[in-house]
Every structure is written in structure tokens, then in C-alpha cells.
Protein backbone atom coordinates (compact mmCIF):
# COMPACT_ATOMS: atom_id res chain seq x y z
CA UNK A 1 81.02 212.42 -10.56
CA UNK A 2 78.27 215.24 -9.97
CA UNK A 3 76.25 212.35 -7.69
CA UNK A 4 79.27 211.61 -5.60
CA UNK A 5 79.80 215.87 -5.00
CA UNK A 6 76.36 215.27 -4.07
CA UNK A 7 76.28 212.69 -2.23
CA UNK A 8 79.68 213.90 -0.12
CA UNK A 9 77.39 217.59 0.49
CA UNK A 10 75.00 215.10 2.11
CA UNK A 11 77.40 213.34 4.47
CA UNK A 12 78.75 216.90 5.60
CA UNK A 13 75.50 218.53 6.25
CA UNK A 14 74.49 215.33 8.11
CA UNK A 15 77.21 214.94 9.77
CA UNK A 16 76.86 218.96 10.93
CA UNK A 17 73.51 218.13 12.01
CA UNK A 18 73.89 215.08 14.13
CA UNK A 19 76.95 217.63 15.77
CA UNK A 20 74.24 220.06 16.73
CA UNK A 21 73.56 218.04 20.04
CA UNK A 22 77.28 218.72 21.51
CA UNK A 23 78.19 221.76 23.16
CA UNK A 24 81.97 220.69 23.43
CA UNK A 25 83.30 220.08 20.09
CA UNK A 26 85.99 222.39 18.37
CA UNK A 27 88.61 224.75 18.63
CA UNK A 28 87.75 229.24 19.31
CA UNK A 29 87.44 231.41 16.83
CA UNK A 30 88.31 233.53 20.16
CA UNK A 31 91.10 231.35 21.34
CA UNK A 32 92.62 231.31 17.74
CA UNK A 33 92.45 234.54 17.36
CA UNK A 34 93.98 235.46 20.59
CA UNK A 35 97.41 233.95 19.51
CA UNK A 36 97.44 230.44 18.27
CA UNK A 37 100.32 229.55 20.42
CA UNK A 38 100.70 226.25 22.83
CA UNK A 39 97.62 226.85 25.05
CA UNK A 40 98.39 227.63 28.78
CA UNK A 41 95.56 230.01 30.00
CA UNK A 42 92.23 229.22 31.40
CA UNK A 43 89.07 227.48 30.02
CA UNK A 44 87.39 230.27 27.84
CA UNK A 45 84.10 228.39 28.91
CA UNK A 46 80.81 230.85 28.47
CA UNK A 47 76.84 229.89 28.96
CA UNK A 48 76.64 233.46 27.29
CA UNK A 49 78.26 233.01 24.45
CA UNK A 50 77.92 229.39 24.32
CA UNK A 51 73.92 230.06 23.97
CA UNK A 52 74.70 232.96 21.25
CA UNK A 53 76.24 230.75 19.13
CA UNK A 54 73.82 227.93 19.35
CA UNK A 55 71.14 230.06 17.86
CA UNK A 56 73.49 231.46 15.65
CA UNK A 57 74.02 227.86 14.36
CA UNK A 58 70.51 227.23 14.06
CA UNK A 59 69.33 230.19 12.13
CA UNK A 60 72.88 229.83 9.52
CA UNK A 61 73.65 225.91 9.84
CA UNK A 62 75.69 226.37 6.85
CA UNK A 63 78.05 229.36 8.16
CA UNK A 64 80.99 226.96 9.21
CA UNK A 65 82.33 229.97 11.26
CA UNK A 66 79.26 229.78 13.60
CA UNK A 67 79.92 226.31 14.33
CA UNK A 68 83.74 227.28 15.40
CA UNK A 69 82.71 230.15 17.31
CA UNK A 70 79.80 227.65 19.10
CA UNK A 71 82.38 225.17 20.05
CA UNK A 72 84.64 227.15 20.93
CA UNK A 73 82.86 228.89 23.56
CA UNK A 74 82.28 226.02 25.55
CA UNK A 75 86.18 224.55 25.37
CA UNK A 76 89.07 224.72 27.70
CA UNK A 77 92.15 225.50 25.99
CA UNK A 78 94.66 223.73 27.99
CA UNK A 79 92.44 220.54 28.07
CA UNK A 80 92.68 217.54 25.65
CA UNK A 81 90.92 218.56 22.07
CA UNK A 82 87.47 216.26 22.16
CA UNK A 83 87.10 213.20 19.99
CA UNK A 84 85.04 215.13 17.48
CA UNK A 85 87.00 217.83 16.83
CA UNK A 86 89.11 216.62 13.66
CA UNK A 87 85.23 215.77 12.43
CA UNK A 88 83.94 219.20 13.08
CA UNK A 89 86.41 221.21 11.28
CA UNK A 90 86.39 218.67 8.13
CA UNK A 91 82.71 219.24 7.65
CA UNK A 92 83.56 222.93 8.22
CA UNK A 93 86.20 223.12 5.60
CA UNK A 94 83.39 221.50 3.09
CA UNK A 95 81.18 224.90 3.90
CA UNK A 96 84.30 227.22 4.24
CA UNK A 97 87.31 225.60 2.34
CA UNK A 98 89.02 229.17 1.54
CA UNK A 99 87.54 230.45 4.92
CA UNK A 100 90.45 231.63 7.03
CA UNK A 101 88.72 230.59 10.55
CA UNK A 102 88.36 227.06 9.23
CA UNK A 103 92.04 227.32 7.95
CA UNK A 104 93.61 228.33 11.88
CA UNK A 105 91.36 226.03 13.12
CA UNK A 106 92.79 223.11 10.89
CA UNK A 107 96.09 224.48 11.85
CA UNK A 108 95.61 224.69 15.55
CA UNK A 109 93.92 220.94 15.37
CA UNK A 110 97.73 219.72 14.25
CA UNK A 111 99.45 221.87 16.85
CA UNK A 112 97.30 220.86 19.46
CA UNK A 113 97.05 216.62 18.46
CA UNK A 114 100.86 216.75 18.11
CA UNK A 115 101.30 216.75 14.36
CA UNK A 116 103.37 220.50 15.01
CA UNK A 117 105.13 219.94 11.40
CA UNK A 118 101.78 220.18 9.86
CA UNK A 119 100.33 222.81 11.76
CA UNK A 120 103.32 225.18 11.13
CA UNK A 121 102.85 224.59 7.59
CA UNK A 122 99.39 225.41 7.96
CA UNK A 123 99.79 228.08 10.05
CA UNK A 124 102.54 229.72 7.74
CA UNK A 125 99.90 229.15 4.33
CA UNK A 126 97.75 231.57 6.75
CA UNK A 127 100.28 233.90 7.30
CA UNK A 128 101.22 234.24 3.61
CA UNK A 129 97.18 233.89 2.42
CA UNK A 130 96.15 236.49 4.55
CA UNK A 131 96.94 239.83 5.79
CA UNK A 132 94.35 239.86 8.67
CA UNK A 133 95.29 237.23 10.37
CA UNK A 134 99.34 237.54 9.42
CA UNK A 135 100.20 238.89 13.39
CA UNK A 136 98.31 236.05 15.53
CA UNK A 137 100.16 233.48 12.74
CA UNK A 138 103.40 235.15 13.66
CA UNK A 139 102.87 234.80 17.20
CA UNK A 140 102.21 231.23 16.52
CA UNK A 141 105.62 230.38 14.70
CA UNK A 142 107.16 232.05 16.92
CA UNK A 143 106.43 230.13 20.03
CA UNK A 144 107.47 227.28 18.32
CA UNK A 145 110.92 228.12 16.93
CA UNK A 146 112.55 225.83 19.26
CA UNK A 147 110.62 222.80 18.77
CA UNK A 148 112.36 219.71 17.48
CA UNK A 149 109.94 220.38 14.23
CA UNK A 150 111.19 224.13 13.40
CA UNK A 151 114.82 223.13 11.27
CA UNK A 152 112.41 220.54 9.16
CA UNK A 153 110.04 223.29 8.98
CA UNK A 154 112.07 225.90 7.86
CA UNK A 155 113.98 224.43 5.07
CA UNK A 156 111.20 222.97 3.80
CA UNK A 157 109.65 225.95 3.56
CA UNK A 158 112.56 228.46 2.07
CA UNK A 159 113.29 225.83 -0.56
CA UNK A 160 109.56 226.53 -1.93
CA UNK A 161 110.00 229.94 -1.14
CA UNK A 162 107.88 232.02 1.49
CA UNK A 163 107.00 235.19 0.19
CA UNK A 164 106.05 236.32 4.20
CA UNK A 165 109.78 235.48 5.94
CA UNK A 166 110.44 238.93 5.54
CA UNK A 167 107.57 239.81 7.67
CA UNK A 168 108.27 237.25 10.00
CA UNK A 169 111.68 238.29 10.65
CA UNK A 170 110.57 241.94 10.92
CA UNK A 171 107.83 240.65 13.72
CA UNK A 172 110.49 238.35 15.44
CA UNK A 173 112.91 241.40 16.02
CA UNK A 174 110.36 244.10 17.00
CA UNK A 175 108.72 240.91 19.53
CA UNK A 176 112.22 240.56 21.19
CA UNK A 177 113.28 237.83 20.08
CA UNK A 178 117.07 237.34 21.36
CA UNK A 179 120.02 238.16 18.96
CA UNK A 180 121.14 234.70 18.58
CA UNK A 181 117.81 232.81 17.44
CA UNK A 182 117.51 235.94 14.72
CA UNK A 183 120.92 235.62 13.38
CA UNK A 184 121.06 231.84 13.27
CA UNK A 185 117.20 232.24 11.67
CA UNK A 186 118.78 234.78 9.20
CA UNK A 187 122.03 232.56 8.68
CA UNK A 188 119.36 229.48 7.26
CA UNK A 189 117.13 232.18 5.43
CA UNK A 190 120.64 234.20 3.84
CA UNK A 191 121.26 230.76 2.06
CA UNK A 192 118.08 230.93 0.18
CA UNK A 193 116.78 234.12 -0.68
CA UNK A 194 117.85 238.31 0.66
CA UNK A 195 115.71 240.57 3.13
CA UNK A 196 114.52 243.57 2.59
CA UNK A 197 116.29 246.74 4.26
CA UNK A 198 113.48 247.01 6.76
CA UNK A 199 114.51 243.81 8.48
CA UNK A 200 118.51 244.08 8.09
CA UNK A 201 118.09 247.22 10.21
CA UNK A 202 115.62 246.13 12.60
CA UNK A 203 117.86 242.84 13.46
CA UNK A 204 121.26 245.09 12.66
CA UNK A 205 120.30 247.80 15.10
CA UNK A 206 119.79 245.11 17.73
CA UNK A 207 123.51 243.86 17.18
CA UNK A 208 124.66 247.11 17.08
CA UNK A 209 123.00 247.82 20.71
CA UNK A 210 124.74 244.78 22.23
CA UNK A 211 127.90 245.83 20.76
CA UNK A 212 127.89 243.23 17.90
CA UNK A 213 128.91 245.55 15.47
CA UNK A 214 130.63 242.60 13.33
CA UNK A 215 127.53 240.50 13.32
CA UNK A 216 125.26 243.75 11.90
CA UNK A 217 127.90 243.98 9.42
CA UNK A 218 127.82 240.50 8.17
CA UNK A 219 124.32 240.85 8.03
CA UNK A 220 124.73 243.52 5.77
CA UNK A 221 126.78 242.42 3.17
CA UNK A 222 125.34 238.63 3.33
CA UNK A 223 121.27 239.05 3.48
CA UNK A 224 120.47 242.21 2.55
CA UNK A 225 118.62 242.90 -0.57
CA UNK A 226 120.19 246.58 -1.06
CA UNK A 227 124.03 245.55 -0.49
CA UNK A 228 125.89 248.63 -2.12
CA UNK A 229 127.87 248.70 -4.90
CA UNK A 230 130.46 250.47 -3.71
CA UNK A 231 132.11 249.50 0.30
CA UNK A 232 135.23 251.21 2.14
CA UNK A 233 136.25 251.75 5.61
CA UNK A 234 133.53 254.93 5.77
CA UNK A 235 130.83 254.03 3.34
CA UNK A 236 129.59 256.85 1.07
CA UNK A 237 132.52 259.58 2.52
CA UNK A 238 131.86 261.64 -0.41
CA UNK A 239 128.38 262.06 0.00
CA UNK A 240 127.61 261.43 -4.03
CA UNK A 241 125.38 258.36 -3.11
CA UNK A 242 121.56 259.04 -1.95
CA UNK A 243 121.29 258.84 1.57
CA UNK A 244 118.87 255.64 2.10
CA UNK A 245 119.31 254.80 5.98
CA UNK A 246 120.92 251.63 5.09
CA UNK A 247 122.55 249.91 7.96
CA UNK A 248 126.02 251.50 7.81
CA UNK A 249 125.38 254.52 6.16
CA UNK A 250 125.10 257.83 7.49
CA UNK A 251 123.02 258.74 10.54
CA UNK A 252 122.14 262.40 10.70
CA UNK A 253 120.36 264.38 14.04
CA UNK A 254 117.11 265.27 13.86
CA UNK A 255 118.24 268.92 14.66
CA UNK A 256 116.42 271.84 13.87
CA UNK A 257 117.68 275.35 14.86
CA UNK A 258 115.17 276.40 17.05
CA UNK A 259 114.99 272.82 19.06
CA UNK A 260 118.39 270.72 18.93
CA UNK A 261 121.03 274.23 17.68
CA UNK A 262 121.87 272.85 14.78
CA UNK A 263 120.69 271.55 11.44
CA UNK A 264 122.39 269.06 9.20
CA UNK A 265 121.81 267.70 5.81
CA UNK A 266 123.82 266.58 2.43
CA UNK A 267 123.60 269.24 -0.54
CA UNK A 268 125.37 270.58 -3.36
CA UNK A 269 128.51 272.87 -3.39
CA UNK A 270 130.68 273.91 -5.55
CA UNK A 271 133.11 276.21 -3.94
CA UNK A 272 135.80 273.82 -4.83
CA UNK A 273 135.23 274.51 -8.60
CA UNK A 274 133.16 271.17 -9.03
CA UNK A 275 129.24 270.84 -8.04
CA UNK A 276 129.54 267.87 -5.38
CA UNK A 277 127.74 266.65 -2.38
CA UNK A 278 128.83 267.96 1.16
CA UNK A 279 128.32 267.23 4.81
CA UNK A 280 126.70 270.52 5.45
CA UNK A 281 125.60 271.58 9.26
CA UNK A 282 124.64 274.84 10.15
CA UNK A 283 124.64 276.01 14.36
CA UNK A 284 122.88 279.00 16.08
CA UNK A 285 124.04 279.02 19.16
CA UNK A 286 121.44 277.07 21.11
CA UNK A 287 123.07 274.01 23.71
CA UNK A 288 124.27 271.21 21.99
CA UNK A 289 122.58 267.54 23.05
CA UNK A 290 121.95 265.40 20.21
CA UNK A 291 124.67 263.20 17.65
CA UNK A 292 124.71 265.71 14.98
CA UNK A 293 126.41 263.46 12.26
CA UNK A 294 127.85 259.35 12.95
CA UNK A 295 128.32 256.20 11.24
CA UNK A 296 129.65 252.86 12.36
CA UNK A 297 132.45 251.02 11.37
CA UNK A 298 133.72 247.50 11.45
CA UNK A 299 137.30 248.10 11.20
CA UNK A 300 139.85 245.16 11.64
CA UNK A 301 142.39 245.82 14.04
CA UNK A 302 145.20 247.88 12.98
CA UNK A 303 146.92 251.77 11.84
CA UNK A 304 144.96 253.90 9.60
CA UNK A 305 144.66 257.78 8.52
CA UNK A 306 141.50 259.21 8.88
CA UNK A 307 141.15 262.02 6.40
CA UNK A 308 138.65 264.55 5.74
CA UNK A 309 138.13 267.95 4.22
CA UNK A 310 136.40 271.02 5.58
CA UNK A 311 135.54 274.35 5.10
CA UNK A 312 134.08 276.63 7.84
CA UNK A 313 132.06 279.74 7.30
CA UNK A 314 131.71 282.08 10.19
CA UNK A 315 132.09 279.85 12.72
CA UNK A 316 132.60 281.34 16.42
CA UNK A 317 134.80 278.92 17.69
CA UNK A 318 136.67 277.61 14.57
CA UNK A 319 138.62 274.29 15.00
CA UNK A 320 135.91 273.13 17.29
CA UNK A 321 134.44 270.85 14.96
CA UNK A 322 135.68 267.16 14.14
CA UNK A 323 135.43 263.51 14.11
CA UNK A 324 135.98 261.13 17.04
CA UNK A 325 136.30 257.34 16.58
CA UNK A 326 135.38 255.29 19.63
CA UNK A 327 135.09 251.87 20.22
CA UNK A 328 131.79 249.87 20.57
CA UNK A 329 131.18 248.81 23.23
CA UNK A 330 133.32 251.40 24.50
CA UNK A 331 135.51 249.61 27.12
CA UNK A 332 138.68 250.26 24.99
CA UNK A 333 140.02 253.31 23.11
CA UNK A 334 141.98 253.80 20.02
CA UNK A 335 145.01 255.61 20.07
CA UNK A 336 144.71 258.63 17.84
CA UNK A 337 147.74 260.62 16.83
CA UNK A 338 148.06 264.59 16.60
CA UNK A 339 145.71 266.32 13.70
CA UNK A 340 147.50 267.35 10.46
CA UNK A 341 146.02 270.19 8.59
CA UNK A 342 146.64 271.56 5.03
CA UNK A 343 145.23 274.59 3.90
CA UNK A 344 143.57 273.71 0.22
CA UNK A 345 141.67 276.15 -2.17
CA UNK A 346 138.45 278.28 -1.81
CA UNK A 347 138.69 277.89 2.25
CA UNK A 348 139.14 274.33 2.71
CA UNK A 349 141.09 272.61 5.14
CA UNK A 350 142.54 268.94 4.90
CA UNK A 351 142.71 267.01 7.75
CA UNK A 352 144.13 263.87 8.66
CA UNK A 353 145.12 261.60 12.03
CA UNK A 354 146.71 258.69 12.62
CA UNK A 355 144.90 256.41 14.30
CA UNK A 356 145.28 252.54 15.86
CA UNK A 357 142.11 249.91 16.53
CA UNK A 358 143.58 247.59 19.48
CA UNK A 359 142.21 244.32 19.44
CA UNK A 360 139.16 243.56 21.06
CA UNK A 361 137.57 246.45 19.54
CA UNK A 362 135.43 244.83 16.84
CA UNK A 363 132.98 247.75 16.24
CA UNK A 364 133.66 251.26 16.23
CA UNK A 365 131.54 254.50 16.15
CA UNK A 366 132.59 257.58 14.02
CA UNK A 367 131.00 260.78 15.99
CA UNK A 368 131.22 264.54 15.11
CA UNK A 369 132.41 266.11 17.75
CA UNK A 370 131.09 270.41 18.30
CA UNK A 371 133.88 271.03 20.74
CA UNK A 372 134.22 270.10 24.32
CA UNK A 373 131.79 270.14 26.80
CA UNK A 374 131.23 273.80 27.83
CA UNK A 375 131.66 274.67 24.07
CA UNK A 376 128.32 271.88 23.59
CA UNK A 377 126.51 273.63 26.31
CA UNK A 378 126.96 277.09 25.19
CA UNK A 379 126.59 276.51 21.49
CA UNK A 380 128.20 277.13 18.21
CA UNK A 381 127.09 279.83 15.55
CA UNK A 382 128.23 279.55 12.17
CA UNK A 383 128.57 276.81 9.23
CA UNK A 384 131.16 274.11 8.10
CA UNK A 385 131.01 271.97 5.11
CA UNK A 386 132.72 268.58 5.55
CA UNK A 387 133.72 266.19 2.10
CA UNK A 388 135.85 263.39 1.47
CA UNK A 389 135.81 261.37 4.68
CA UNK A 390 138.48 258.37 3.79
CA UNK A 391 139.19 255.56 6.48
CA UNK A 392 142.77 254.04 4.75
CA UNK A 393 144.81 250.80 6.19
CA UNK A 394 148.56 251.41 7.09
């Protein structure tokens, strides 16, 4: 056994050696590097580097890097792959087996001779092996997510389980990818394992902007790994559960007094007799720009009664804080009702409104409102504290 190791060490170096004549050979450690994907630009062709890496070679004929980066400076990447290449990176995997330039190289060898099943594998055991390299790999699965070789791909690889999906997903949405290859991606990966938040928001938000509220939301509750334990109409309208910029939860302004004229957070209160969680938002008078508190909703066509409490403290125009509900996209409107109030305990109001989704609008956005639009530009000063927000079907 330890004379055939031996003997196969001799047949690679050899067969290294007897390369060392050929200036055209292999895949680019350049051209690799630079994205992986179907080749389409210009020869990469250098005398200058072509030279560096021949003495490179020569001094470290053992480095199987060198030899890549020798070939490779002398090969067109949009021309055919020479004979030799397949030979090349074998004897360079016996010098660099773990080597992750001898690994793309292997992988872009299979893209480019046609075997694309294999090199996606390949090219997604690079991706998962190593964090370096994990953004050219993505690239490189990427531009081949419509071939006639991704579907095979793909389940073969979720039934084994791919740690780096996640990340691919994440890199797919933030690369533009369009809506409808991430949710059908997502739809195959949702049947196999959950992503993590960071990827339901990235591909939710991106529903959400083309007004497919529904789709976000079915991303939510089907692939998400943080899918909360509690849902209604408004999620979290009490405030009690940590705010963790989930998909549908709350989404609070920046603010700050001195930049945006107001500032809003969640805190404790217990003017009501009970320490709870409020809504709390404080103004100074400054103009009015910036969503100060919203949330969307996915809301079924149909009556309901909003309902909310609030208390205000010292505020210069009071009444001119509230909720609107509008429809997204916004080219229809729900027919709201008048506002019933109820004066409760301590300085709390109740409110409530009738309110009907037509059909047609599938998502919905649910916006506090500081007034109308003189009253924005002008400013508020004072406080209100807002607590049990309830969304309930007539």
C-alpha cells in the first residue's frame, strides 16, 4: 500500500513536470476568483503575468496554486478549456487536495466541460467549506438558477442539508434577484428546513415593496425560524412581547427630538394600576417628516373594529394623534366609520372605528397619524401613551 502512495506521488510530480512545457493549460486563479459564473468576457491573456508565474512554478513546483495561477494567465475564458486541463488540476488536487483554488478550479472544470450538476455541487461544498471564497461561489449558483440542472441540484442538496442556504438566500435578495425566483426558491427550501430572520426580512421587505403583502406574510408564518407564538390581526398590540424587528412586527421612526420632533419607544407604565408595556412617543414641536409608529397587516377582506387605548399628557393639539389603515398598494381605500371614544381611568381614552377592507386590497399598512398636514409641519409638543391596539373580525 505505502509503494503504490508512492508510486501514485511519482506519476503526479511527473506528470507536473512534463506540464511545465505548456503555457496554455488550466483554469485562473484570477478568472475564478472574479466570479465563477458562465464565462463571457475577454481572454485574460498576460506575457506579464504569464512569465511571473512560470518562475514562480519553477522555484515552488510543488505549490499547486502556482501552477493555476500560471495557466491561467495565459487562457481565454470564453474559449474551449484545453485538452490538458482535467490533467492539470488532478495532479494539483494530489499537492493541494483541501486547497480551495484547486477546489473552484475542479468546480469550474465541470461548469465549463458541461457536467453543470457536478460543478454546482462542487461549487456549493466551496461555499459551505469556506468563508473566503463564500461570495464569488454565490455569484456562481446564482447565474445558474435557471439551468435545466438547478431543481436536481437543489433537492439533492436540501435533503442532505446545506448549512449555507441561508446565506445564499440572503445574497440572492440583496443581488436582486426578482421576487418570483426567491419565493419559488424559498417555497422548495420551506419544505426542508426554516430561515433565519435575516433572510425572511430581506426577501419579505421585497414583497412588501411590490405590494405583495400576502406573499411576505406567508413567508412568515411558513419559513421563518422565529414564527411567534402568539398571531392576531395587529401582532404584539399590547406591547408585552420584546420588540425583535420581525417581519410584521412593529416598525418605530428613528426620531430623535432635536432631528425628526419626536421620539418613540415601548416602556413601562403603570398609570392604569398595572406595570405594562406602552406605545410611548414624546413631540417637541419640531416639523413632522418621518413614520413615527406602523405595522403591516394582511387582513382578509371584510368589517372589523379597530380599537386602541390612549392617554395624552400635555399635548398642544389633543385629538391629533391616531391610527390610519391604508391599503398596499394604495390604489383602494377602506371605508372607516366615525371614531368612538370612552373616557376610562387615570386619563385614558378608548377608542374604536369601524372599518371595511374591499377586495382587492390584500395588504394593508397601519400608520400613526400626528394630525393633518399643517399640524405635521408645525409640530406637536407634548406626550401620549398608546396600549391595547386590537384588529377584531365582524
Amino acid at each position: 500500500m505505502r509503494q503504490d502512495r508512492v508510486n501514485a506521488g511519482r506519476r503526479g510530480i511527473a506528470v507536473l513536470l512534463a506540464l511545465s512545457t505548456f503555457a496554455v493549460l488550466t483554469v485562473s486563479l484570477y478568472g475564478f476568483a472574479a466570479g465563477w459564473i458562465k464565462p463571457s468576457r475577454a481572454s485574460l491573456r498576460s506575457d506579464d503575468n504569464s512569465e511571473q508565474s512560470r518562475q514562480y512554478v519553477l522555484a515552488r513546483p510543488f505549490d499547486a496554486a502556482g501552477w493555476l495561477a500560471w495557466t491561467g494567465s495565459a487562457i481565454s475564458l470564453s474559449g474551449e478549456l484545453p485538452l490538458l486541463a482535467q490533467q492539470v488540476v488532478g495532479a494539483s488536487t494530489m499537492l493541494g487536495p483541501v486547497d480551495p483554488q484547486v477546489l473552484r478550479a475542479k468546480a469550474l472544470i465541470s461548469l465549463r466541460g458541461g457536467d453543470v450538476l457536478d460543478g454546482l455541487e462542487r461549487t456549493a461544498d466551496v461555499a459551505a467549506l469556506f468563508l473566503s471564497e463564500r461570495k464569488d461561489a454565490f455569484a456562481t449558483l446564482l447565474a445558474y438558477i435557471n439551468d435545466p440542472a438547478w431543481p436536481t441540484f437543489i433537492q439533492s442538496r436540501l435533503k442532505r442539508g446545506w448549512p449555507a442556504v441561508d446565506g445564499f438566500l440572503l445574497y440572492s435578495c440583496q443581488s436582486g434577484t426578482p421576487l418570483a425566483s426567491l419565493m419559488g426558491f424559498v417555497q422548495q427550501v420551506a419544505r426542508h428546513q426554516a430561515l433565519a430572520d435575516d433572510t425572511i426580512v430581506c426577501i419579505g421587505n421585497k414583497a412588501i415593496a411590490e405590494g405583495r403583502v400576502p406573499a411576505a406574510y406567508w413567508l412568515w408564518l411558513n419559513a421563518s425560524t422565529a414564527v411567534p407564538k402568539a398571531l392576531a390581526n395587529v401582532f404584539n398590540g399590547d406591547f408585552e412581547a420584546p420588540l425583535a424587528g420581525r417581519l410584521f412586527d412593529w416598525r418605530l421612526g428613528a426620531g430623535g427630538e432635536y432631528r425628526e420632533g419626536f421620539a418613540v419607544a415601548i416602556r413601562k407604565d403603570d398609570t392604569r394600576g398595572r406595570d405594562n408595556n406602552v406605545l410611548a412617543v414624546r413631540f417637541n414641536g419640531r416639523a413632522l417628516h418621518t413614520p413615527i409608529a406602523q405595522q403591516f397587516l394582511a387582513l382578509a377582506p371584510g368589517r372589523y373594529v379597530f380599537s386602541y387605548a390612549m392617554r395624552e399628557v400635555g399635548l398642544t393639539t389633543p385629538g391629533a394623534v391616531g391610527w390610519a389603515v391604508r391599503c398596499v398598494p394604495s390604489t383602494l381605500t377602506p371605508a372607516v366609520g366615525a371614531l368612538q371614544v370612552q373616557m376610562a381611568s387615570s386619563g385614558w381614552v378608548a377608542h374604536s372605528q369601524e372599518l371595511t377592507i374591499p377586495p382587492g386590497c390584500d395588504g394593508q399598512l397601519l400608520d400613526m397619524t400626528a394630525g393633518n398636514r399643517l399640524q405635521m409641519l408645525q409640530g406637536l409638543q407634548g406626550s401620549v401613551l398608546i396600549d391595547d391596539i386590537s384588529m377584531t373580525r365582524q
